[in-house]
Each structure stands twice: as structure tokens, then as C-alpha cells.
N, C-alpha and C. Protein backbone atom coordinates (compact mmCIF):
# COMPACT_ATOMS: atom_id res chain seq x y z
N UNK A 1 0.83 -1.18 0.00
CA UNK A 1 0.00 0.00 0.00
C UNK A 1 0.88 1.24 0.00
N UNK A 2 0.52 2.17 -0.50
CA UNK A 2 1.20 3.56 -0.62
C UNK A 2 0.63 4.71 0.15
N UNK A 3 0.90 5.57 0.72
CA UNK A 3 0.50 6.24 1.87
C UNK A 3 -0.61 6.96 1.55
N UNK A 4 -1.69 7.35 2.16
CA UNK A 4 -2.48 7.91 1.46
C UNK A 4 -4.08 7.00 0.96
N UNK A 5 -2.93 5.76 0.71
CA UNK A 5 -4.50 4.74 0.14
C UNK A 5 -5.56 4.55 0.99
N UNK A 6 -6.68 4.06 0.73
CA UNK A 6 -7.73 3.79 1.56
C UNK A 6 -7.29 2.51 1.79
N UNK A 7 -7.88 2.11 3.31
CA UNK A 7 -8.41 0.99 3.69
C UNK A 7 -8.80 0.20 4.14
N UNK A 8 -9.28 -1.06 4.32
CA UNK A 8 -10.26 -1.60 5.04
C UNK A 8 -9.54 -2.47 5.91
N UNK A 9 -10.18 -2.35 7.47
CA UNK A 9 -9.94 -2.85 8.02
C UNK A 9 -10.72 -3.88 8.47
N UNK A 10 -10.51 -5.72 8.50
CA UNK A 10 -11.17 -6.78 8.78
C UNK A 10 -10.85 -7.00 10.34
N UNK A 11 -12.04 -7.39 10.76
CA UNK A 11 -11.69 -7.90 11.99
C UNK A 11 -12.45 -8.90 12.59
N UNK A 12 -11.75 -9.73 13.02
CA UNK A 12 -11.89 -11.72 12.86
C UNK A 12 -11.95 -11.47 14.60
N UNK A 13 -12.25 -12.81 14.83
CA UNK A 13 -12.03 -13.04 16.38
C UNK A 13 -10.31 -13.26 16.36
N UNK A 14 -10.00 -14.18 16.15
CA UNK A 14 -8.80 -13.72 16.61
C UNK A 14 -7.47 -13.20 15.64
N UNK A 15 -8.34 -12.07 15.34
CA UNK A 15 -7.11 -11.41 14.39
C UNK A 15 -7.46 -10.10 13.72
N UNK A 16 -6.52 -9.02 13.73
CA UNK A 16 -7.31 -8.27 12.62
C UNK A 16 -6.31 -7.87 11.54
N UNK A 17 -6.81 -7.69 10.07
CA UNK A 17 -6.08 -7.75 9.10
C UNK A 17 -6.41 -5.89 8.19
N UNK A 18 -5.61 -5.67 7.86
CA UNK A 18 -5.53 -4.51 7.47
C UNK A 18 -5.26 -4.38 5.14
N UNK A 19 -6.11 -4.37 4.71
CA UNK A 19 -6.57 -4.89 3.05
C UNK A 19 -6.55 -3.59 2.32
N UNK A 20 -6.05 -3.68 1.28
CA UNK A 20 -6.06 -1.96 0.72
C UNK A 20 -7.17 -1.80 0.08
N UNK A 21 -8.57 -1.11 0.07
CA UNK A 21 -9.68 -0.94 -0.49
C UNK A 21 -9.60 -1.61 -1.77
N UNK A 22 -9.08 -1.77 -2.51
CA UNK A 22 -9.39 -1.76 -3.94
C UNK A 22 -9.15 -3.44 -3.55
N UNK A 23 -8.46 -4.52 -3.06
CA UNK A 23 -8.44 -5.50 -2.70
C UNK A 23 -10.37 -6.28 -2.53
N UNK A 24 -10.27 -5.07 -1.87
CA UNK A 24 -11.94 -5.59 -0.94
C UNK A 24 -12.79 -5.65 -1.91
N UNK A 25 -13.27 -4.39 -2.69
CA UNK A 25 -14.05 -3.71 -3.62
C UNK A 25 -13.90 -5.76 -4.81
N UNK A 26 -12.54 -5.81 -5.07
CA UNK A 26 -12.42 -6.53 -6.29
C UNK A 26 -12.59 -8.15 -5.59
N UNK A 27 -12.65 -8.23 -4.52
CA UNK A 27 -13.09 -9.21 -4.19
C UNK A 27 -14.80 -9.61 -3.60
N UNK A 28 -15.09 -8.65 -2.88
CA UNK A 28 -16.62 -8.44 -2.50
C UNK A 28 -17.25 -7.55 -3.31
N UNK A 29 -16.75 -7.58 -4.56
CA UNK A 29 -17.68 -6.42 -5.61
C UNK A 29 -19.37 -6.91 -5.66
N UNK A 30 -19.39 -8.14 -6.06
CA UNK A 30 -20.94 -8.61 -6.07
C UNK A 30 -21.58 -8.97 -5.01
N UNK A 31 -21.32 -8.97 -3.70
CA UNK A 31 -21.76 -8.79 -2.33
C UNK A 31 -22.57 -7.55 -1.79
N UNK A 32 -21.19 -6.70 -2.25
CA UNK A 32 -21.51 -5.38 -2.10
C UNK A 32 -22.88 -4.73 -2.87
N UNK A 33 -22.65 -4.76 -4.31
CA UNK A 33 -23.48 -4.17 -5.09
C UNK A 33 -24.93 -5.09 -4.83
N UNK A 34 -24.62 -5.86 -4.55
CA UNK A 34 -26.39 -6.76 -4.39
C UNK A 34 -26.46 -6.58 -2.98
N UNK A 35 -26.03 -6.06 -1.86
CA UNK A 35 -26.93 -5.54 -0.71
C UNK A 35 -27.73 -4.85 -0.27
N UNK A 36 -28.07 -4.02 -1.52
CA UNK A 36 -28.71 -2.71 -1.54
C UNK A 36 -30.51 -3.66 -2.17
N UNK A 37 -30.15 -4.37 -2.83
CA UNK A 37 -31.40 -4.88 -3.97
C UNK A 37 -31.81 -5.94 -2.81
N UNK A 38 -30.99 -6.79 -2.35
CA UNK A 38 -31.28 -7.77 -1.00
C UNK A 38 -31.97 -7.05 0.14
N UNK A 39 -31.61 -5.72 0.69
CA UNK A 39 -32.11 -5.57 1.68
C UNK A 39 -33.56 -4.95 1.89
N UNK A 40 -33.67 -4.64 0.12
CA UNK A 40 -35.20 -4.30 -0.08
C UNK A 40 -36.18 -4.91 0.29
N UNK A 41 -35.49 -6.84 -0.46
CA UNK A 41 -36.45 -7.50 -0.37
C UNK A 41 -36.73 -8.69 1.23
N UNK A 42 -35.58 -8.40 1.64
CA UNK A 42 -35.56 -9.26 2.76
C UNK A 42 -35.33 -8.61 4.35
N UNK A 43 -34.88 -7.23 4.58
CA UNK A 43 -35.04 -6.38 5.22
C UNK A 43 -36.99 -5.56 5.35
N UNK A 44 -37.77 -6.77 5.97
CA UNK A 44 -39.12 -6.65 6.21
C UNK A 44 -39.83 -6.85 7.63
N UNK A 45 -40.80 -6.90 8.19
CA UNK A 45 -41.66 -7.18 8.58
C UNK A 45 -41.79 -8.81 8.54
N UNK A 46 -42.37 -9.14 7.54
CA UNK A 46 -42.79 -10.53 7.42
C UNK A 46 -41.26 -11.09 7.25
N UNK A 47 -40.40 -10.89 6.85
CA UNK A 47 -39.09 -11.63 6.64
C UNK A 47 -38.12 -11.79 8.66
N UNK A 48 -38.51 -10.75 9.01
CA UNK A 48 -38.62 -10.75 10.66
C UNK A 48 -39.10 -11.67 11.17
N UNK A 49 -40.43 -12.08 10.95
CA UNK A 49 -41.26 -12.86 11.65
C UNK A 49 -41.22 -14.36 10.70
N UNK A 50 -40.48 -14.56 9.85
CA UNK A 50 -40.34 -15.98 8.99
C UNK A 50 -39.14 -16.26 10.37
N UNK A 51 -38.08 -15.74 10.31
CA UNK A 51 -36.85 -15.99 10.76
C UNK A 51 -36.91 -15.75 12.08
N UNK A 52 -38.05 -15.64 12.86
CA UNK A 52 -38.02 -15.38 14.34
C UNK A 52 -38.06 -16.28 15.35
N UNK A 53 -38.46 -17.60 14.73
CA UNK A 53 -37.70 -18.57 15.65
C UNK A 53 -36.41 -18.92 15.73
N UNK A 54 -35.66 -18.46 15.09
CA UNK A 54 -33.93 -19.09 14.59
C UNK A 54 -32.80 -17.92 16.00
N UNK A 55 -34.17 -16.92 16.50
CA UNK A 55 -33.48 -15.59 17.33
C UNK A 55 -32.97 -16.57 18.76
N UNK A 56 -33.10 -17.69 19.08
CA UNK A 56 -32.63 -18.27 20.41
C UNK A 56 -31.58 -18.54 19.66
N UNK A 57 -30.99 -18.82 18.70
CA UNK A 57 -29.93 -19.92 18.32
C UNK A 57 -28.61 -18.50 17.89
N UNK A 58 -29.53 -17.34 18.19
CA UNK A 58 -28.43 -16.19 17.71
C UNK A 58 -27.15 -16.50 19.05
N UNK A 59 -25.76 -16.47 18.37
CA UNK A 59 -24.56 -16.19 18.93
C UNK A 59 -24.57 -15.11 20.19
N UNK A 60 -24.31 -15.41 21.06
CA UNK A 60 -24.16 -14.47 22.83
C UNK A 60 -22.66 -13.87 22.20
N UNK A 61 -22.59 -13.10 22.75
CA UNK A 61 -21.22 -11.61 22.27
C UNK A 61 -21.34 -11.02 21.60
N UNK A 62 -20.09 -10.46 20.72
CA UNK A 62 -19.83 -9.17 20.12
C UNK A 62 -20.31 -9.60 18.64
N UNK A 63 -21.44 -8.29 17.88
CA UNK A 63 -21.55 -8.89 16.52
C UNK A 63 -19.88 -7.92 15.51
N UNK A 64 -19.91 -8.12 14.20
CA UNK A 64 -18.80 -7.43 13.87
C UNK A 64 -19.46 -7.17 12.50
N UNK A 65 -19.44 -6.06 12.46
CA UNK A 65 -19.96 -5.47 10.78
C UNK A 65 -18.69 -4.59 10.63
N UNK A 66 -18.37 -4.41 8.69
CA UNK A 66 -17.70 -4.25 8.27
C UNK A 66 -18.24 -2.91 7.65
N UNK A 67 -17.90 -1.75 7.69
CA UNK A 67 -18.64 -1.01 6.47
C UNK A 67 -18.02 -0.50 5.18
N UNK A 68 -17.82 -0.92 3.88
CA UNK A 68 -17.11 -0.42 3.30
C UNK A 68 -17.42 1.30 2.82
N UNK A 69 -16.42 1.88 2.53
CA UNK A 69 -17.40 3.41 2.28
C UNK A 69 -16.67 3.18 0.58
């Protein structure tokens, strides 16, 4: 990386890794760009209440979101 660059920082349970944006972008490009169209359709009400028994089996601790800008 060259000074100046953007970038993303991952962070794992046990580890955190430091990725130069354009790494991320070219690897999670179609992740990225389809979260916006995904969260239309599955970010709901009824999509809440499909998946609301699965909420006991959710992980106890820290969650970790990534945000790319």
C-alpha cells in the first residue's frame, strides 16, 4: 500500500487484518453491489417474523460489521 491509500480494516475473532480498499471492492464487488437490492427484499416485517424462531440460536457476544465506504 502507498500512503495515502484507503483501507479496510477486517476484523476476525482472533485477528485483525488490514486490506487496501481496492483488494476488498475486487473481491466483495458482487456482495456489495447486491446488498442494496437484498435488503429491499428481505429487510421486512414478514421476513422478521419468517426468521423469528432461529433468534434463540443467535450467537451471545460481540456482533462485527464491516462497512465499506
Amino acid at each position: 500500500m502507498k500512503e495515502h491509500d484507503q483501507a479496510a480494516i477486517l476484523v476476525y475473532d482472533d485477528n485483525i487484518e488490514v486490506r487496501p480498499l481496492e483488494y476488498i471492492k475486487e473481491k466483495l464487488g458482487c456482495a456489495v453491489a447486491s446488498q442494496d437490492s437484498l435488503t429491499k427484499i428481505w429487510d421486512t416485517p414478514e421476513e422478521d417474523e419468517a426468521w423469528e424462531h432461529l433468534q434463540k440460536y443467535k450467537k451471545c457476544g460481540h456482533s462485527h460489521q464491516i462497512n465499506i465506504l
